[in-house]
Protein backbone atom coordinates (compact mmCIF):
# COMPACT_ATOMS: atom_id res chain seq x y z
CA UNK A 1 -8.44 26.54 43.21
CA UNK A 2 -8.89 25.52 39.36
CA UNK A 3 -7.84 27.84 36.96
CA UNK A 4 -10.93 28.38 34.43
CA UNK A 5 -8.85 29.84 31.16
CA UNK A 6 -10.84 33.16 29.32
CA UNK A 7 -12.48 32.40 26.15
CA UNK A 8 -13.28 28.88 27.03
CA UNK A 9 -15.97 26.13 25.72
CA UNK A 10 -17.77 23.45 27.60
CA UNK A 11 -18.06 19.87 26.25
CA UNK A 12 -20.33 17.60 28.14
CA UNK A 13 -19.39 14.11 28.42
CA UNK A 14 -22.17 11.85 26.59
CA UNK A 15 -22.12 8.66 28.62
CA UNK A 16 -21.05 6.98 31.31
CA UNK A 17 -20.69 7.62 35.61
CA UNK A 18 -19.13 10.87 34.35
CA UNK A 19 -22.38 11.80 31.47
CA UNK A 20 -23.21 15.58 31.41
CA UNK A 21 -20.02 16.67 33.50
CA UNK A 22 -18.01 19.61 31.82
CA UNK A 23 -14.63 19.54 30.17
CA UNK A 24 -13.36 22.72 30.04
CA UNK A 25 -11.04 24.19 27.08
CA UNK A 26 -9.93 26.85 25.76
CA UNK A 27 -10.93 27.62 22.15
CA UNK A 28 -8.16 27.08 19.83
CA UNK A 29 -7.93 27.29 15.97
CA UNK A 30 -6.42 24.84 15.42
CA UNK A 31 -8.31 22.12 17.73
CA UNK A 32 -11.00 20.18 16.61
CA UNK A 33 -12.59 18.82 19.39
CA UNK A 34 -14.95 15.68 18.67
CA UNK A 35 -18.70 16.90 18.44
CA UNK A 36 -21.32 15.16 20.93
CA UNK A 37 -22.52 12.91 17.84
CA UNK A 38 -19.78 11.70 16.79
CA UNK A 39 -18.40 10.78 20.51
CA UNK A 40 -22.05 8.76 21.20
CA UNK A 41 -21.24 6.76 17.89
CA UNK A 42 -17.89 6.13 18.56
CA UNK A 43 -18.57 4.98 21.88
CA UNK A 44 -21.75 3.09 20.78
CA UNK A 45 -18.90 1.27 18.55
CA UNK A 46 -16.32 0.16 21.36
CA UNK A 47 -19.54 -0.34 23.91
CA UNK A 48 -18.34 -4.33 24.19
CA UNK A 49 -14.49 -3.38 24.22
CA UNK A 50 -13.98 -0.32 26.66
CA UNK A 51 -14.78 -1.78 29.90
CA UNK A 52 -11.24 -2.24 31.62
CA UNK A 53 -9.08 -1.31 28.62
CA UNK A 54 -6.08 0.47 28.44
CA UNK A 55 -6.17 3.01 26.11
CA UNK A 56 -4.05 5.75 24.13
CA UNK A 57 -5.35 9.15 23.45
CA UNK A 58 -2.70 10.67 20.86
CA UNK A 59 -3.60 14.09 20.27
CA UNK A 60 -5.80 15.16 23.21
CA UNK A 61 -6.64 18.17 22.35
CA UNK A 62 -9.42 18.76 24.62
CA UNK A 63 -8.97 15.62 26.34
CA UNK A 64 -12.91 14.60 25.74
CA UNK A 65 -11.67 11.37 23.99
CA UNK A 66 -9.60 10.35 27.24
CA UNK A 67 -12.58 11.55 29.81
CA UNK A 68 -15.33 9.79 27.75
CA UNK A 69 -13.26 6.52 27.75
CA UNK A 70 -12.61 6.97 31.20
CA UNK A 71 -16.55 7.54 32.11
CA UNK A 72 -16.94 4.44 29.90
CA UNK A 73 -15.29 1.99 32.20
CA UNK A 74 -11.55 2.06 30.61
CA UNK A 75 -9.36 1.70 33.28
CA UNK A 76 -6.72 3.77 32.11
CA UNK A 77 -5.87 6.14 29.33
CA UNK A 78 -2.66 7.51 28.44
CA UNK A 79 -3.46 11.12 27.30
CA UNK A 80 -0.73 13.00 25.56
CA UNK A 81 -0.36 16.81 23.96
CA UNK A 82 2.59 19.26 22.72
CA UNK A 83 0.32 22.28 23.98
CA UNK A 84 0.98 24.01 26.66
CA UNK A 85 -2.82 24.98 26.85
CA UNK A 86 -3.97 22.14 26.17
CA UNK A 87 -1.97 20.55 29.47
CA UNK A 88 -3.58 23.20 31.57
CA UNK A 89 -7.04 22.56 30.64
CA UNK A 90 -6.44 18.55 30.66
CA UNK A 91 -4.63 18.90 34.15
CA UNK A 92 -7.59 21.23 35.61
CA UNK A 93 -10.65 18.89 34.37
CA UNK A 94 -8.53 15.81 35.83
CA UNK A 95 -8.22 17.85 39.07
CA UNK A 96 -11.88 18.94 39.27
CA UNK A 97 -13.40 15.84 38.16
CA UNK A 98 -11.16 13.82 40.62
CA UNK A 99 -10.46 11.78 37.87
CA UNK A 100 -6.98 9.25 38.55
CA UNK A 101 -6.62 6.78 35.87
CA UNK A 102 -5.43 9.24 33.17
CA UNK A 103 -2.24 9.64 32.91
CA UNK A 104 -1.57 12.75 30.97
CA UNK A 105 1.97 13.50 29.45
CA UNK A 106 2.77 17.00 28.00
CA UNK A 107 4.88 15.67 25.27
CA UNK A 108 5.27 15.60 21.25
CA UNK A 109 3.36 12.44 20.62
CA UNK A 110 5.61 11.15 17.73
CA UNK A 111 8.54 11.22 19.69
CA UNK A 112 6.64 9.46 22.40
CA UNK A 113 5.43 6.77 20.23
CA UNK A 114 9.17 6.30 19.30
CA UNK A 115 10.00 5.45 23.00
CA UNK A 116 6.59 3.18 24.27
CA UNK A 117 6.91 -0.18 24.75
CA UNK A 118 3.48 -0.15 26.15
CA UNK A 119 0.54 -2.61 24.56
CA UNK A 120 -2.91 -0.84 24.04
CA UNK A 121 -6.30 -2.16 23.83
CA UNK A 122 -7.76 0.72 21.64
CA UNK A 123 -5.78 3.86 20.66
CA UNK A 124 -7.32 7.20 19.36
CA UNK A 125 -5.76 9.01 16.47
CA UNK A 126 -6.69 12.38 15.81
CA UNK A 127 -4.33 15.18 14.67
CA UNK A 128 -4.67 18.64 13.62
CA UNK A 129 -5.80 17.89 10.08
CA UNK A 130 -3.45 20.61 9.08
CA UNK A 131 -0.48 18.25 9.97
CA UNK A 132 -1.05 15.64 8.22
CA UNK A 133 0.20 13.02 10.77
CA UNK A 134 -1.81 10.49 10.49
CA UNK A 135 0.07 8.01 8.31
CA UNK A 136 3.51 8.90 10.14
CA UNK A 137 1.47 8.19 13.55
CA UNK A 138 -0.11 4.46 12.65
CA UNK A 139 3.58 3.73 11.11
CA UNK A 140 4.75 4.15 14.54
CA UNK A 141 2.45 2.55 16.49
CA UNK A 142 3.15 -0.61 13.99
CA UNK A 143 6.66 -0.62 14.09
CA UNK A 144 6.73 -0.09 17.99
CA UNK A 145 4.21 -2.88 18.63
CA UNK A 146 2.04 -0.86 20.59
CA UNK A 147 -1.33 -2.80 20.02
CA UNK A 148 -2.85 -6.01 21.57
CA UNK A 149 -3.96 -8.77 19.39
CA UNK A 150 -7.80 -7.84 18.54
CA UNK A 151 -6.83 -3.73 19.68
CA UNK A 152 -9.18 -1.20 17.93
CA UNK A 153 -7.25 2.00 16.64
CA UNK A 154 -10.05 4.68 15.75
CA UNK A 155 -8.90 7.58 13.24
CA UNK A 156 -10.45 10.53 12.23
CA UNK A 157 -8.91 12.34 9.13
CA UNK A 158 -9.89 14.54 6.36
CA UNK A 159 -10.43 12.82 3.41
CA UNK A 160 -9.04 15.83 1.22
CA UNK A 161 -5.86 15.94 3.05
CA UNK A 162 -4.80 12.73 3.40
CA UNK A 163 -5.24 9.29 1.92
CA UNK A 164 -4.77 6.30 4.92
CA UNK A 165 -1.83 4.02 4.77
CA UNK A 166 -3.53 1.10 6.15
CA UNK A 167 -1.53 -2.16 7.64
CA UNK A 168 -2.19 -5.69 6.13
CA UNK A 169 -2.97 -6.74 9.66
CA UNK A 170 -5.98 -3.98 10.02
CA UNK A 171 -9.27 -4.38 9.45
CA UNK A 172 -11.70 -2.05 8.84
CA UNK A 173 -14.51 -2.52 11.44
CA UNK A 174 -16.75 0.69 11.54
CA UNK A 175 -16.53 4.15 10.03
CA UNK A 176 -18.68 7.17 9.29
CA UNK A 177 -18.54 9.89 6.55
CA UNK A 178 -19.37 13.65 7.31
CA UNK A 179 -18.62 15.68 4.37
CA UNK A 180 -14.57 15.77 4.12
CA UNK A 181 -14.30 14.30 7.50
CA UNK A 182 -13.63 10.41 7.74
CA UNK A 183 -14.35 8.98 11.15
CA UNK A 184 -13.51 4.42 11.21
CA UNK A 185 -12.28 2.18 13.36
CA UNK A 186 -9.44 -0.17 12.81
CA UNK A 187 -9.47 -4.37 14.52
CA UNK A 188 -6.04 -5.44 14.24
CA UNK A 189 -5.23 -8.95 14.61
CA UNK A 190 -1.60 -10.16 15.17
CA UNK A 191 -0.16 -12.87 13.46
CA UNK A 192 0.51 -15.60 16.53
């Protein structure tokens, strides 16, 4: 039997075999899941690139970022959280949704990052805006040589609290302004 958490809020996924199921989570201060509109212009985005990609979801949160992907077509996403809440929730939607190509690691994602040797075809970045971890979090997945030639890398920040730290190697492909919030997606090409 699922455990449904008090206080909780429904997201609907927006597209895909899995569009309108519910993602359960429980509300959290600090969590920012990504609204409805922003997911269906993401997604819109990485229409030609998420069929059969492997994908990183740093942050989870929620988890909508992994399950959208994985309604999508990706073929797997690595999902990974530090909260304990969070890992319920993730574990439970997986569970109900009979969902088996996320793989979902309770785990501080820096340290993580640190260890991977694994090569992504688009990665999501999207931190607590308190923590400022965006910068430290691309630096990472540079260093580590976690992205495929022509990857996409989408970030969402806010523009008050941090300034990006780009790589020469990334391009800016797409992005979206909603008042402090920056929403864009990253192409990174490798040098052969």
């Amino acid at each position: 039997m699922e455990m449904i958490l008090k206080k909780n809020i429904i997201i609907r996924i927006t597209g895909g075999k899995l569009n309108t199921q519910k993602i359960y989570t429980q509300r959290n201060l600090y969590m920012r899941p990504t609204t409805s509109i922003i997911r269906e212009v993401l997604f819109n985005w990485l229409k030609n690139y998420i069929q059969q990609s492997y994908c990183l979801d740093c942050f989870s949160g929620s988890g909508i970022l992994s399950f959208e992907s994985v309604s999508r077509g990706a073929s797997c996403v690595v999902s990974l959280d530090i909260k304990k809440k969070n890992v319920i929730n993730i574990k439970n939607n997986i569970s109900r949704l009979l969902i088996n190509n996320i793989q979902f690691f309770h785990t501080n994602t820096l340290k993580w990052l640190k260890k991977s040797h694994q090569l992504f075809d688009i990665i999501f970045i999207d931190p607590p805006f308190y923590l400022n971890l965006v910068n430290i979090t691309i630096d990472l997945i540079q260093k580590n040589n976690l992205l495929k030639n022509n990857s996409l890398v989408y970030i969402e920040y806010n523009i008050k609290k941090e300034v990006l730290s780009i790589p020469l190697n990334w391009t800016l492909y797409k992005i979206k302004k909603k008042k402090d919030k920056v929403f864009v997606l990253y192409k990174i090409f490798l040098k052969l």
